[in-house]
N, C-alpha and C. Protein backbone atom coordinates (compact mmCIF):
# COMPACT_ATOMS: atom_id res chain seq x y z
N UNK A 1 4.01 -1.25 17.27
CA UNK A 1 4.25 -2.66 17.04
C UNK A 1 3.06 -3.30 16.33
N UNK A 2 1.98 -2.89 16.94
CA UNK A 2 0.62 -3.51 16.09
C UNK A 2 0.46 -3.18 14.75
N UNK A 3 1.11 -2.25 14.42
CA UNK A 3 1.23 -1.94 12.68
C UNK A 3 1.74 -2.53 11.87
N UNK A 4 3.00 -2.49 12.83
CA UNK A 4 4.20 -4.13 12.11
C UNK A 4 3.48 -5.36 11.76
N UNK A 5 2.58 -5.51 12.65
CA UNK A 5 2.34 -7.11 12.39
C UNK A 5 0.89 -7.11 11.41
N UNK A 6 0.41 -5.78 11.12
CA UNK A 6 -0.42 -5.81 9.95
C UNK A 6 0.06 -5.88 8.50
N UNK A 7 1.49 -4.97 8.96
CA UNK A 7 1.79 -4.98 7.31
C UNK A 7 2.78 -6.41 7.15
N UNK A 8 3.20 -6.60 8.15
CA UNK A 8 3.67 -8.76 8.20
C UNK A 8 2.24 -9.33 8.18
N UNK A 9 1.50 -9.59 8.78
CA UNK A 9 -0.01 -10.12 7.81
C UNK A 9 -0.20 -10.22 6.34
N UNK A 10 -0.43 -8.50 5.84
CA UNK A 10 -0.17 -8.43 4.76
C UNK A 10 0.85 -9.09 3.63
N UNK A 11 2.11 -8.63 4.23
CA UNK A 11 2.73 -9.40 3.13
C UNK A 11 2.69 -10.80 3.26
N UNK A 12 1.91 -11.51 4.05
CA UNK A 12 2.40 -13.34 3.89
C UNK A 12 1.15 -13.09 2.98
N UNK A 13 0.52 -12.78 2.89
CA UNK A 13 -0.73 -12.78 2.26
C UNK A 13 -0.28 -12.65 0.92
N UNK A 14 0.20 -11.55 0.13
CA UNK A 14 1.44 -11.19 -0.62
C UNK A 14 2.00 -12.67 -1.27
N UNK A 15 2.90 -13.18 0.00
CA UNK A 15 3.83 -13.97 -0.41
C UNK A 15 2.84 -15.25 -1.26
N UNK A 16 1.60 -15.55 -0.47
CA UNK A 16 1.04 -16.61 -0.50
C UNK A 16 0.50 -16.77 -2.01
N UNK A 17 -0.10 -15.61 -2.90
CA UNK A 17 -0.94 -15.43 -3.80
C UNK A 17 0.55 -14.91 -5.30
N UNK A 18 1.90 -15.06 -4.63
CA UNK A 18 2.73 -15.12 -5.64
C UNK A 18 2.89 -15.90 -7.03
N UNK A 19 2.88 -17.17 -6.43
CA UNK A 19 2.69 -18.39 -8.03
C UNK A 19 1.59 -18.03 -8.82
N UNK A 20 2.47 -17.84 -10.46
CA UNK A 20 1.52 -17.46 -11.59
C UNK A 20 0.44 -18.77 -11.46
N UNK A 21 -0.79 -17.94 -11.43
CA UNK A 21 -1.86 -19.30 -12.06
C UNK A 21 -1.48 -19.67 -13.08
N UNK A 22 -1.00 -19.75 -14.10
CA UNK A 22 -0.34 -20.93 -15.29
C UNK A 22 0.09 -22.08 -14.74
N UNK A 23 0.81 -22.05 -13.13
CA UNK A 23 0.80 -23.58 -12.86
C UNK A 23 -0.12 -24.05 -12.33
N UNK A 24 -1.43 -23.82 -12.73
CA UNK A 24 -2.53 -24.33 -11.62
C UNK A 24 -3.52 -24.59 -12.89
N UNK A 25 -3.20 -24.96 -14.07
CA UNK A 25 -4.21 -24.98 -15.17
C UNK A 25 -4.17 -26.86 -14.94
N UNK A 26 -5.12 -27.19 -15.15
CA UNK A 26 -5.63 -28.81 -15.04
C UNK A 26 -5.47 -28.97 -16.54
N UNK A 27 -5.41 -30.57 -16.79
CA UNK A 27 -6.28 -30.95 -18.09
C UNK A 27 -7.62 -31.26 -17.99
N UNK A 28 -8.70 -30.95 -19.38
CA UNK A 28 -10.05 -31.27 -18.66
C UNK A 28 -10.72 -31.56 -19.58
N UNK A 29 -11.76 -32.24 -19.89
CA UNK A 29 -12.28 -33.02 -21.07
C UNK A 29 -12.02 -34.30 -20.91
N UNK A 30 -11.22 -34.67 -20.19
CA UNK A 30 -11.06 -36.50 -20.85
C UNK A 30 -9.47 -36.05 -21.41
N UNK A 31 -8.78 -35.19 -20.86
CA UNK A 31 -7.10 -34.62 -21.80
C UNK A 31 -7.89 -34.43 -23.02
N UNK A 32 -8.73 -33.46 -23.29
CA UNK A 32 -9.04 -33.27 -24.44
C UNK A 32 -8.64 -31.52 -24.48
N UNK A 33 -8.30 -31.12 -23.36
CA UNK A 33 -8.06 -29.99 -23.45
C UNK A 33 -7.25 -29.82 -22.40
N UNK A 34 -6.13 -29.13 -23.05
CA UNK A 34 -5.05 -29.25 -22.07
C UNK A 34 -4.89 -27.48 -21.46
N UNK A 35 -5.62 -26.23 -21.66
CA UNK A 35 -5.14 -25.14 -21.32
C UNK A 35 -6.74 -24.59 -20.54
N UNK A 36 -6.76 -24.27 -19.42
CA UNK A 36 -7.92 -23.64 -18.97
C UNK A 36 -7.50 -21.95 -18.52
N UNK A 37 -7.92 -21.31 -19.21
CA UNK A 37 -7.75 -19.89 -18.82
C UNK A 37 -7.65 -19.71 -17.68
N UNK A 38 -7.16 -19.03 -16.33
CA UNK A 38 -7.07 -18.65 -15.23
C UNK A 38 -7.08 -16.89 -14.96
N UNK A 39 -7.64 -16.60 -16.52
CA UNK A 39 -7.14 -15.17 -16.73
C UNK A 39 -7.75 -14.09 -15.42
N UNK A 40 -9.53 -14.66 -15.35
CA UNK A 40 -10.13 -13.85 -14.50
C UNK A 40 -10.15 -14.17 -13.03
N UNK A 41 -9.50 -14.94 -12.56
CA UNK A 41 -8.62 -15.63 -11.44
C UNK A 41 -7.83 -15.20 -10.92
N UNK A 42 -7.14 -14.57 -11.88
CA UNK A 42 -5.79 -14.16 -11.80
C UNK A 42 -5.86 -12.35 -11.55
N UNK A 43 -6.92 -11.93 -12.27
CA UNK A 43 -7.57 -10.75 -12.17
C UNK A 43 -7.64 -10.04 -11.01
N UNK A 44 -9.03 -11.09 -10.27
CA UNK A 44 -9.01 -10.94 -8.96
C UNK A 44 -8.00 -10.93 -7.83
N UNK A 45 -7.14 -11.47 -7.96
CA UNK A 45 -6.16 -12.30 -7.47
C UNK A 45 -5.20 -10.61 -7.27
N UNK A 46 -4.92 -10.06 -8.14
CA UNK A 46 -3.87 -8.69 -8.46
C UNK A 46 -5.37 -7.70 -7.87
N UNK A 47 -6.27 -7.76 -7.91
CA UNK A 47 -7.02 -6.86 -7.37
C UNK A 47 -6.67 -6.61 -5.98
N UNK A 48 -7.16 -7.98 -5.73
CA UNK A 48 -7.04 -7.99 -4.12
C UNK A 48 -5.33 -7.61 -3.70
N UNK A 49 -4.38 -8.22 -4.13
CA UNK A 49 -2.90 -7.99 -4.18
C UNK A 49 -2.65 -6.53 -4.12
N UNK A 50 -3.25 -5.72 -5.09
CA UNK A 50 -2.63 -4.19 -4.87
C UNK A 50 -3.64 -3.75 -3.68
N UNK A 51 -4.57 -4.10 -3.31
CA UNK A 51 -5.11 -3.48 -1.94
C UNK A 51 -4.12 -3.97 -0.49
N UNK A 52 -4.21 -4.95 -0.94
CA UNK A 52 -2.81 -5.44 0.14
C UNK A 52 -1.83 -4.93 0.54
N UNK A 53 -1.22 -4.92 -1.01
CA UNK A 53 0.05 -3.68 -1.12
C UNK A 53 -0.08 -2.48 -0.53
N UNK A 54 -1.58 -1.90 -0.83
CA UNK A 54 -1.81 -0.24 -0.50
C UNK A 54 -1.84 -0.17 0.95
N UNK A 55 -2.06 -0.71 1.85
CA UNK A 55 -2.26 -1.33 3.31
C UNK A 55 -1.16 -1.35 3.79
N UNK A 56 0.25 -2.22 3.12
CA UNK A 56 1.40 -2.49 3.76
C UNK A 56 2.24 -0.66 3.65
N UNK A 57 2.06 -0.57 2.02
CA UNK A 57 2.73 1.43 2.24
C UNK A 57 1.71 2.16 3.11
N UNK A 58 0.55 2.13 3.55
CA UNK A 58 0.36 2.98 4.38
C UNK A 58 0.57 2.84 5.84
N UNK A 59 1.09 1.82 6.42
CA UNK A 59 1.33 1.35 7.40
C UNK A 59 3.06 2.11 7.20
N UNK A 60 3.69 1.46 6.36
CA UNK A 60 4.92 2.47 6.57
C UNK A 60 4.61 3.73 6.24
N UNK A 61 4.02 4.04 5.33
CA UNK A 61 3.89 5.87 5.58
C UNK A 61 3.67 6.83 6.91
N UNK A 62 2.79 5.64 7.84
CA UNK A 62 2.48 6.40 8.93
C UNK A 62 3.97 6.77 10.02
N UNK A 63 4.18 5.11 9.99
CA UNK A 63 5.58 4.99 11.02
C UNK A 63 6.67 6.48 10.24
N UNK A 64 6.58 6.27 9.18
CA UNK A 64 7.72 7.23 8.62
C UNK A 64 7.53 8.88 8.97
N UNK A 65 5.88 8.95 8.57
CA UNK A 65 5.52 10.43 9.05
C UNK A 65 6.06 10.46 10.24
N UNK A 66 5.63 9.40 11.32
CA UNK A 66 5.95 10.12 12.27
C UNK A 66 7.08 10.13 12.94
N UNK A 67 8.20 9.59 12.14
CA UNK A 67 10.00 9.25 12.56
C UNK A 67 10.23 10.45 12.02
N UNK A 68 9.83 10.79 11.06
CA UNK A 68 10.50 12.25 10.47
C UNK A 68 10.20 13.46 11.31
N UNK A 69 8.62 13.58 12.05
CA UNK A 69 8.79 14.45 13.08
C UNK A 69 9.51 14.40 14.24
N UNK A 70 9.62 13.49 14.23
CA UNK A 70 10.52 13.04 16.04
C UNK A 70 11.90 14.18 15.50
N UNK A 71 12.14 13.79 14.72
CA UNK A 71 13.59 14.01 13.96
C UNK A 71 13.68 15.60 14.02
N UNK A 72 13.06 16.19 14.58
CA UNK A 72 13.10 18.09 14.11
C UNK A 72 14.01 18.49 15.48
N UNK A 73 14.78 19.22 14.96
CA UNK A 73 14.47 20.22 14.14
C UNK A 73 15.12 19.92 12.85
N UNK A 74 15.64 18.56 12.07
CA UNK A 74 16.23 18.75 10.95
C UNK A 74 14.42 18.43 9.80
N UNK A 75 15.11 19.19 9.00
CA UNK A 75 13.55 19.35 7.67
C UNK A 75 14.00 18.02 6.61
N UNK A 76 12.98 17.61 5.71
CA UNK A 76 13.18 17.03 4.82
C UNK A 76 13.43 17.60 3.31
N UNK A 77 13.79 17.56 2.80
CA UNK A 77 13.30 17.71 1.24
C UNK A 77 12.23 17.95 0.78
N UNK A 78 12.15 18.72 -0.39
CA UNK A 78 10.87 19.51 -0.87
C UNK A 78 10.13 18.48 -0.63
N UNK A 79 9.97 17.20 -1.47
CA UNK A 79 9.15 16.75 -2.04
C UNK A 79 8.26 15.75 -0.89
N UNK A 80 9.72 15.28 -0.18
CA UNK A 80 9.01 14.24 1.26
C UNK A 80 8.02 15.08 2.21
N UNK A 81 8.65 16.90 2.30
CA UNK A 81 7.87 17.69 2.54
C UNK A 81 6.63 18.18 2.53
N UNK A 82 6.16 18.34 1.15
CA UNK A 82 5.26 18.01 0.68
C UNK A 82 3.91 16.86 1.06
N UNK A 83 4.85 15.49 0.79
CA UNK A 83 3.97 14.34 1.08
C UNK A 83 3.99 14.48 2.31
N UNK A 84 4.75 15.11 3.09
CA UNK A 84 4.57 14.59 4.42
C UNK A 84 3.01 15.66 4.99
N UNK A 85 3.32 17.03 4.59
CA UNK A 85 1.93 17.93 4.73
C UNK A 85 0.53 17.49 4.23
N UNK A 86 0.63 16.78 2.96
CA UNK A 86 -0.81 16.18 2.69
C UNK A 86 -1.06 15.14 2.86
N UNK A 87 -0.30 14.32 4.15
CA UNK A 87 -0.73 13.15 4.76
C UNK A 87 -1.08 13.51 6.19
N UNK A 88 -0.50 14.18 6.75
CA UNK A 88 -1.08 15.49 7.89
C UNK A 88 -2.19 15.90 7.72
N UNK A 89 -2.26 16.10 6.54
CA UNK A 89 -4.19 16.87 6.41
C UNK A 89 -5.44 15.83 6.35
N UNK A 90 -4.42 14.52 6.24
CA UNK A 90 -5.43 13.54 6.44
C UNK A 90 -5.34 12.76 7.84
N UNK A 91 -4.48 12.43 8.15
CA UNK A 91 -3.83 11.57 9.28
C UNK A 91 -3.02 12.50 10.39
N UNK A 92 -3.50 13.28 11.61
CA UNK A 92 -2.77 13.57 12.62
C UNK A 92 -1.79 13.06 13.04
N UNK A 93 -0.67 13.46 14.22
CA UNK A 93 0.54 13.84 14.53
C UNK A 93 0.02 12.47 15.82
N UNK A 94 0.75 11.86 15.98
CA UNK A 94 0.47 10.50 17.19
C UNK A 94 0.46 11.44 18.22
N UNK A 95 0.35 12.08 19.18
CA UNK A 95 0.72 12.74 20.22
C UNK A 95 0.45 11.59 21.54
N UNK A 96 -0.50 10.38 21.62
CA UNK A 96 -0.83 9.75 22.76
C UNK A 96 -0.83 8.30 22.24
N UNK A 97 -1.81 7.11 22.77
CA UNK A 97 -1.25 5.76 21.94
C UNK A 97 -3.26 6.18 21.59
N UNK A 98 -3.37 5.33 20.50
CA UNK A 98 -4.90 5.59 19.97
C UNK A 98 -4.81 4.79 19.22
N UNK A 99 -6.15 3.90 18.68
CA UNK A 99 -6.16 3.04 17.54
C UNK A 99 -5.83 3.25 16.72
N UNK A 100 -4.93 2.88 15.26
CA UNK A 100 -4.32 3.63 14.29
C UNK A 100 -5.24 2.77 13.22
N UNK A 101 -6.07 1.91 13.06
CA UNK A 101 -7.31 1.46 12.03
C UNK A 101 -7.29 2.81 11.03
N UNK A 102 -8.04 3.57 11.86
CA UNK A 102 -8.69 4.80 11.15
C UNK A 102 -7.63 5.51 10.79
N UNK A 103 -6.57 5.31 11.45
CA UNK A 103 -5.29 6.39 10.62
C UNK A 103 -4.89 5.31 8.97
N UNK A 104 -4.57 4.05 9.31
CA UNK A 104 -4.27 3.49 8.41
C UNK A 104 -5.24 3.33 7.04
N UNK A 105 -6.54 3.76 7.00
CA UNK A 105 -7.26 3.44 6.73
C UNK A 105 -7.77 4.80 5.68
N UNK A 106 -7.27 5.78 6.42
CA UNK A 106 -7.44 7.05 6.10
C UNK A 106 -6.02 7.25 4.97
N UNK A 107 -5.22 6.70 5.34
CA UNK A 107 -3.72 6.74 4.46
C UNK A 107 -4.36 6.35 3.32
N UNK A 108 -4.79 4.46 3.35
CA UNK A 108 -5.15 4.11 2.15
C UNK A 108 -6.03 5.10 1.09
N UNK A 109 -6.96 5.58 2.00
CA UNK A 109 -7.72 6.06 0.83
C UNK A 109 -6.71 7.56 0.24
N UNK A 110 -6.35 8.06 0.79
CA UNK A 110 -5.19 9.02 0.49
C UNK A 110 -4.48 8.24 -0.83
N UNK A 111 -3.83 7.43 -0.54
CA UNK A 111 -3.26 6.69 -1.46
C UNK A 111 -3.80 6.35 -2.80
N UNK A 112 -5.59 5.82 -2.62
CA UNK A 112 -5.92 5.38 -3.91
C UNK A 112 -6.55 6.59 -4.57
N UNK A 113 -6.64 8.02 -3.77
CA UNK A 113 -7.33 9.12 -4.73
C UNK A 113 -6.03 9.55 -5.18
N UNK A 114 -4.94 9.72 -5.12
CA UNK A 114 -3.51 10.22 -5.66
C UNK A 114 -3.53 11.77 -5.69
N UNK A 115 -4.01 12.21 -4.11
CA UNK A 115 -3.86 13.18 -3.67
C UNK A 115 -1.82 13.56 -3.27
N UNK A 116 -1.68 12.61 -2.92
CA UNK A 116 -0.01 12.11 -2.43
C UNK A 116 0.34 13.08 -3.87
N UNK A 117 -0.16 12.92 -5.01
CA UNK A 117 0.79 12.35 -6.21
C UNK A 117 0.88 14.18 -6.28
N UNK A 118 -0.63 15.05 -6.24
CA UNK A 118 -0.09 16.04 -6.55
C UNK A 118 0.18 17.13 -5.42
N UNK A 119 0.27 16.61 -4.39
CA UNK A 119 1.09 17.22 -3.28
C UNK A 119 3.05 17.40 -3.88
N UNK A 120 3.21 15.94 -4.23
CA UNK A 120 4.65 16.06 -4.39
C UNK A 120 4.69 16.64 -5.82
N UNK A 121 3.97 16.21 -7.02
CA UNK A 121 3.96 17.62 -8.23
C UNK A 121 4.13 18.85 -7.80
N UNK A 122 3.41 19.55 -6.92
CA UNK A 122 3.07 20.85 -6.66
C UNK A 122 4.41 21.41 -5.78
N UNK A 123 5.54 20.64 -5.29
CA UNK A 123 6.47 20.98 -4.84
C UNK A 123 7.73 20.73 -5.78
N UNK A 124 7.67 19.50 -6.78
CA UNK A 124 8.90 19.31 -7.81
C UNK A 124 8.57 19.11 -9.09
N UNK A 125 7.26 18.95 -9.27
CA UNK A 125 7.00 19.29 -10.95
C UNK A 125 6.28 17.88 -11.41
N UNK A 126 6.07 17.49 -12.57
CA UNK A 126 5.41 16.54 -12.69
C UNK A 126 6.27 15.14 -12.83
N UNK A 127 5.90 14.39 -12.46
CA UNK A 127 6.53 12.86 -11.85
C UNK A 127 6.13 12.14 -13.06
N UNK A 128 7.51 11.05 -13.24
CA UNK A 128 7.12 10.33 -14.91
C UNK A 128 6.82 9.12 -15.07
């Protein structure tokens, strides 16, 4: 349950940073200038946004890893297969209740080296 309400954290956070800065440009000069760039604003803004993002999929990646084991003896598909083994090599099997920080945390970085990516290559070929 405490995972749920990180990756619901997350996305209001998400929701909140949605509106393009284009509606947030002032006039400034005296209306002598009516367009203020928001470009590197906006920058930051998607920086922080895809870390967010990466937070909310690893929070479901975990719940999922571990619905798919509950689920045995039926197997998955090559490829979920796959991802599911090189998220195992990072993130253990829940067996008791334990802080999941460090699991979630451990996903992310899984996520941003795109170890994921050639786990599932190495089982169905290259992804486009």
């Amino acid at each position: 349950m405490m995972a749920q309400y990180t990756a619901a954290s997350c996305v209001t956070q998400l929701r909140q940073t949605a509106a393009p800065y284009a509606v947030q440009s002032l006039d400034t000069s005296g209306g002598q200038e009516d367009h203020v760039s928001m470009g590197f604003a906006a920058a930051l803004r998607s920086r922080r946004s895809l870390e967010l993002l990466r937070q909310v999929v690893a929070v479901e990646l975990v719940c999922a890893a571990q619905a798919l084991e509950l689920r045995a003896p039926l197997h998955t598909g090559p490829a979920t297969g796959a991802l599911l083994a090189s998220l195992r090599g990072r993130v253990p099997h829940l067996d008791a209740d334990r802080p999941l920080a460090p699991d979630l945390e451990a996903t992310a970085e899984w996520l941003r080296g795109g170890e994921w990516r050639q786990a599932v290559e190495s089982a169905v070929g290259p992804l486009v």
